[in-house]
N, C-alpha and C. Protein backbone atom coordinates (compact mmCIF):
# COMPACT_ATOMS: atom_id res chain seq x y z
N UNK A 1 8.54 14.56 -14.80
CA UNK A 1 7.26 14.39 -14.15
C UNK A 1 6.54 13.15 -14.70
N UNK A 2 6.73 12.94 -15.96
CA UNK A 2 5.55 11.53 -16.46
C UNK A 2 6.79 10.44 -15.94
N UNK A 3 7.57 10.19 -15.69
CA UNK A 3 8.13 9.36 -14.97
C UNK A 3 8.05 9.09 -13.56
N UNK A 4 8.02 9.91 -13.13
CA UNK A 4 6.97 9.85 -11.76
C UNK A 4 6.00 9.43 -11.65
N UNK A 5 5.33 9.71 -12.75
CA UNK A 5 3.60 9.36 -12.42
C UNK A 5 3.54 8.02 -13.43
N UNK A 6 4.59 7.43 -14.09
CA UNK A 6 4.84 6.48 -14.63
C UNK A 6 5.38 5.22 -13.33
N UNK A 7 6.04 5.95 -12.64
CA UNK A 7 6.47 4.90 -11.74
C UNK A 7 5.12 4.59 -10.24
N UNK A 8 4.48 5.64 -9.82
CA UNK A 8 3.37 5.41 -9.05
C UNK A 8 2.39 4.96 -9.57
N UNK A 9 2.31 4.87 -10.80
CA UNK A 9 0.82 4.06 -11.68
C UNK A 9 1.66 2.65 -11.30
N UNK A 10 2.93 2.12 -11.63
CA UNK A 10 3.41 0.26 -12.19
C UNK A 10 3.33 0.68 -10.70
N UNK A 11 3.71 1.45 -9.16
CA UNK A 11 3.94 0.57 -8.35
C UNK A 11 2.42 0.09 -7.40
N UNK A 12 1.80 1.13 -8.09
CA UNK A 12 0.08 1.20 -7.33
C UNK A 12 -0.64 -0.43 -7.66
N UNK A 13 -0.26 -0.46 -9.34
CA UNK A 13 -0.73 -1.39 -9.75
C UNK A 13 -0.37 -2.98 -9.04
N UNK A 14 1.24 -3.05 -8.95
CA UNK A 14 1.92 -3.75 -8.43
C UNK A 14 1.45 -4.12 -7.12
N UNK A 15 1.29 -3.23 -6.67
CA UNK A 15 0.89 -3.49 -4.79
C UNK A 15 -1.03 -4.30 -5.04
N UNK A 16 -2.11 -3.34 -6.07
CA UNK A 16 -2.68 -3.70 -5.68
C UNK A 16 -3.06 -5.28 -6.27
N UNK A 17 -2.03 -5.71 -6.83
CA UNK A 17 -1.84 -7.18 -7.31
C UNK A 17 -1.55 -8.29 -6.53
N UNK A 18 -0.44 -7.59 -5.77
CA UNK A 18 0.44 -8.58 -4.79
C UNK A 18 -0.77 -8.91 -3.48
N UNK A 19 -1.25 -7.72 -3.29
CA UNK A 19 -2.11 -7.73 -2.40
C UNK A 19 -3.31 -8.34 -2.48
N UNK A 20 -3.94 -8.03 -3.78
CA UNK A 20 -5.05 -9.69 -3.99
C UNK A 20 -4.65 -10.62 -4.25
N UNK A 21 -3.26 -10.89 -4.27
CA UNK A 21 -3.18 -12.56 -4.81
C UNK A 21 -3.00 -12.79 -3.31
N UNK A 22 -2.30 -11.88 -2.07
CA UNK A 22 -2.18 -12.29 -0.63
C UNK A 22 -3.73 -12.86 -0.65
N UNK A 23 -4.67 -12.10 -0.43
CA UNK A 23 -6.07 -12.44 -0.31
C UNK A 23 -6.31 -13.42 -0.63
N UNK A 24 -6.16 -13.80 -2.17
CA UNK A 24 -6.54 -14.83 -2.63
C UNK A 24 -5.70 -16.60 -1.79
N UNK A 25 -4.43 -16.20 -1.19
CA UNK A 25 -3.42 -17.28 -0.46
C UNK A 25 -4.23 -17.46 0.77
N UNK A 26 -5.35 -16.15 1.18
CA UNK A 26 -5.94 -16.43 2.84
C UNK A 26 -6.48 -16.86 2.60
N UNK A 27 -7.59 -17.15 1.55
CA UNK A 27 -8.85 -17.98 1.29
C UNK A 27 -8.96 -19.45 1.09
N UNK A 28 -7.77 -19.84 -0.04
CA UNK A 28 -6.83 -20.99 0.10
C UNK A 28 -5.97 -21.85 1.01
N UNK A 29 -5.76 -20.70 2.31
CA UNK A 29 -5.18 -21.28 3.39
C UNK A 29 -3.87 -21.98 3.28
N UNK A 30 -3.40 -21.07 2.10
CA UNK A 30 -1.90 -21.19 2.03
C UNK A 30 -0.74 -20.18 2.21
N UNK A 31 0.62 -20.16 2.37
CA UNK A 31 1.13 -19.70 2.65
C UNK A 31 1.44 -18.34 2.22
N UNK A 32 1.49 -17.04 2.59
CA UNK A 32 1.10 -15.57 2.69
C UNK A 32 2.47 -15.20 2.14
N UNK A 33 2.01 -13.85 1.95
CA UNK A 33 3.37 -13.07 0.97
C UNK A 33 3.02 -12.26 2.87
N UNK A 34 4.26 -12.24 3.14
CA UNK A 34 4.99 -11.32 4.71
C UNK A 34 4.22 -9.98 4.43
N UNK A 35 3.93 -9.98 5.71
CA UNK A 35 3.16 -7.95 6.14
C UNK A 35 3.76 -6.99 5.36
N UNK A 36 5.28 -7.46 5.86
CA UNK A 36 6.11 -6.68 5.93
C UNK A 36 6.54 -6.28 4.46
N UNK A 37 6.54 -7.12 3.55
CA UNK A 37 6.50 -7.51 2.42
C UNK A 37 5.51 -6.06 1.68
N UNK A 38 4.79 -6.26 1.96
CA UNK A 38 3.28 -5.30 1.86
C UNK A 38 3.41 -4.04 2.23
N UNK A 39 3.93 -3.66 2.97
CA UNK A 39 4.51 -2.60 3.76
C UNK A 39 5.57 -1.51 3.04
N UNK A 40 6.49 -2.32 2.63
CA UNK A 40 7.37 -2.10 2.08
C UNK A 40 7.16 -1.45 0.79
N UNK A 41 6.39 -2.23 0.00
CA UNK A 41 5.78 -2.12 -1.49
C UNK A 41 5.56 -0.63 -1.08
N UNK A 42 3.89 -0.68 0.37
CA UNK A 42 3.32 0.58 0.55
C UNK A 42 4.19 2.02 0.12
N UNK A 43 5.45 1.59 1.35
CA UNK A 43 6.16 2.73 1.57
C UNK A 43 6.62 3.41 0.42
N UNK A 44 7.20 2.42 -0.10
CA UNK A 44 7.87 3.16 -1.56
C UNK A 44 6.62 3.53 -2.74
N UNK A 45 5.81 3.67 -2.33
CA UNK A 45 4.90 4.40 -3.48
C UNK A 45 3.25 3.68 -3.31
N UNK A 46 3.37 2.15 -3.39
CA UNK A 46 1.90 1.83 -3.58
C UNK A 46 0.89 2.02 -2.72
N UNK A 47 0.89 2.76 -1.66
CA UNK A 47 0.05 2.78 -0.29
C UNK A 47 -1.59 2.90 -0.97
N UNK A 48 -1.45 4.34 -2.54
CA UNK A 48 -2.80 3.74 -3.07
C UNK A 48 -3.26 2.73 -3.25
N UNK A 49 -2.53 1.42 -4.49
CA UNK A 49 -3.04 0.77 -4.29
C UNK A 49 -3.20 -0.61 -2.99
N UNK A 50 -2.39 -0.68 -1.97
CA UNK A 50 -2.72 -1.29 -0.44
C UNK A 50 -3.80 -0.97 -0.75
N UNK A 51 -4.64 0.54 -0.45
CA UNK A 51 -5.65 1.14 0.46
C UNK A 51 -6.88 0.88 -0.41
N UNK A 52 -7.16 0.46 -1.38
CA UNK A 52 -7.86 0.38 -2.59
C UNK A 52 -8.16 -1.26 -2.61
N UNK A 53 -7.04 -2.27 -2.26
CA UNK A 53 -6.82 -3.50 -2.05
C UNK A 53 -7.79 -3.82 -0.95
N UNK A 54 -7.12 -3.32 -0.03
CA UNK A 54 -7.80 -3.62 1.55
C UNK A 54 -9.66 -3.32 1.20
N UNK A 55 -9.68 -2.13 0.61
CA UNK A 55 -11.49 -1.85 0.59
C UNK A 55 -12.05 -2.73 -0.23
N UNK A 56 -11.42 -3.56 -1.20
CA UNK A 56 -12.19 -4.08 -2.76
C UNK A 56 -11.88 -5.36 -2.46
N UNK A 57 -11.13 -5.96 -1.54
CA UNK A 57 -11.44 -7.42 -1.06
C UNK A 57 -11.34 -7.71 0.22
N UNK A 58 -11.73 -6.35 1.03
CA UNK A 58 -12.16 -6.97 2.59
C UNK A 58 -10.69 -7.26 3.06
N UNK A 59 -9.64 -6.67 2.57
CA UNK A 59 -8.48 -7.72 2.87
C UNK A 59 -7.31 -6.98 4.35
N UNK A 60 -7.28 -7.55 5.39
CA UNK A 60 -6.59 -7.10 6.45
C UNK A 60 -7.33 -5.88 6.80
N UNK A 61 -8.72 -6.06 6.80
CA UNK A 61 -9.36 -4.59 7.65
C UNK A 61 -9.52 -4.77 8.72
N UNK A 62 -9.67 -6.45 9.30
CA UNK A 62 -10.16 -6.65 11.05
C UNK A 62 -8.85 -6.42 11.49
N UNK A 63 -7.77 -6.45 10.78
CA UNK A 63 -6.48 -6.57 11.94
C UNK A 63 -5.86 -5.56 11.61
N UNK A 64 -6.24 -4.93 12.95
CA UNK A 64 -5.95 -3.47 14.02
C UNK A 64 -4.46 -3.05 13.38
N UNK A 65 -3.74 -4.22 14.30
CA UNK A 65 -2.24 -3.84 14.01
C UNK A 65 -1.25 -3.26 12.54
N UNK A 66 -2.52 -4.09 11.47
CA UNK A 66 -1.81 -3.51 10.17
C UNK A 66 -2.69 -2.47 9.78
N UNK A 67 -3.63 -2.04 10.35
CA UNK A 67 -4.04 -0.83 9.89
C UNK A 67 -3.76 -0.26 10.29
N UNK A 68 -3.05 0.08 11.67
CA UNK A 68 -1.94 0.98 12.40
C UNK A 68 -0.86 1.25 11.78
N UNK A 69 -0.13 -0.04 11.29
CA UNK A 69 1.03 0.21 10.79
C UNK A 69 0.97 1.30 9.31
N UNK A 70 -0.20 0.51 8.67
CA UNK A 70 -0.44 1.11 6.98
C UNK A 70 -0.56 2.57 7.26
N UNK A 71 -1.58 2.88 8.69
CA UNK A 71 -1.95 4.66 8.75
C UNK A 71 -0.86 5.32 8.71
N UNK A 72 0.18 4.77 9.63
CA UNK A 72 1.39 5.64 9.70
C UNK A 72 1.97 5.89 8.47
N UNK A 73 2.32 4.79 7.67
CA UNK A 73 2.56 4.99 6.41
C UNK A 73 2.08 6.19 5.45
N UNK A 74 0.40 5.92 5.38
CA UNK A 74 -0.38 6.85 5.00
C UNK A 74 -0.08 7.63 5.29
N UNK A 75 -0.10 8.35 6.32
CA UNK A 75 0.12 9.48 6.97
C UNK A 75 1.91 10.25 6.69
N UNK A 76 2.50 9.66 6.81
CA UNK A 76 4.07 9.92 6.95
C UNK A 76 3.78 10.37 5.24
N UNK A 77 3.48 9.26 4.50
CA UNK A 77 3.04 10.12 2.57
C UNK A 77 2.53 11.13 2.40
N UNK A 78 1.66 11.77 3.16
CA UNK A 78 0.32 12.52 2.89
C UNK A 78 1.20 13.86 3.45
N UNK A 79 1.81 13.56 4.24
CA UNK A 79 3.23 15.22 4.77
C UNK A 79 3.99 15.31 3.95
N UNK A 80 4.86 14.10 3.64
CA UNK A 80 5.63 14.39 2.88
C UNK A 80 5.06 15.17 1.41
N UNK A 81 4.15 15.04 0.91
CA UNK A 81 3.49 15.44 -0.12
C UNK A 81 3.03 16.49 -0.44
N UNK A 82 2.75 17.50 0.85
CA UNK A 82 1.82 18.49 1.37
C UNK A 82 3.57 19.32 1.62
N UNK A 83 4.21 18.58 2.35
CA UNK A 83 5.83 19.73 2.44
C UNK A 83 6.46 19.87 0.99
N UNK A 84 6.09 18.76 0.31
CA UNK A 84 6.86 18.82 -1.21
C UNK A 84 6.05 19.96 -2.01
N UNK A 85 4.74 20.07 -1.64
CA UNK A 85 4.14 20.88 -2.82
C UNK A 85 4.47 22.46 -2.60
N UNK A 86 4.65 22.55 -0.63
CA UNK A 86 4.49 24.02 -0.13
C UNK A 86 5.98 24.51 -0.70
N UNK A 87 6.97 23.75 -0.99
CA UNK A 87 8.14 23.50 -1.15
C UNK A 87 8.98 23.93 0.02
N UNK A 88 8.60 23.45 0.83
CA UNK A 88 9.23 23.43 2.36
C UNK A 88 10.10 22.09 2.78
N UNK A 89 10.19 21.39 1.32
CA UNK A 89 11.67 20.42 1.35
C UNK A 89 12.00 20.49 -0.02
């Protein structure tokens, strides 16, 4: 278990790093770390910190499409989590 919660602390942290330095590349008007890129991180664990990212620097909240994509994400975590605890997987 502390390896678990060892690995969602480095990847929370991780995401919400990658994700302000993205911010910091939009402001600069230089070239972006990929959505998808971001996404990815999400899936495998950091979606906290994405979602924490996005509120604490304004970052990809006007655009619809990745907050669609991120909810699903969110969402697809938040079952899986809720079936893991009922132990119904």
């Amino acid at each position: 278990m502390e390896v678990l919660f060892a690995y969602f602390l480095i990847i929370t942290c991780l995401t919400f790093v990658i994700a302000g330095y993205d911010k910091y590349l939009a402001i600069k008007n230089r070239y972006r770390i990929p959505e998808n890129t971001l996404f990815t991180i999400a899936f495998f664990g950091g979606s906290i910190g994405l979602l924490l990212a996005m509120l604490l620097f304004r970052h990809k909240t006007s655009k619809s499409s990745f907050i669609v994509k991120f909810g699903i994400i969110l969402i697809l975590q938040i079952v899986l989590v809720y079936l893991k605890l009922t132990h119904k997987i």
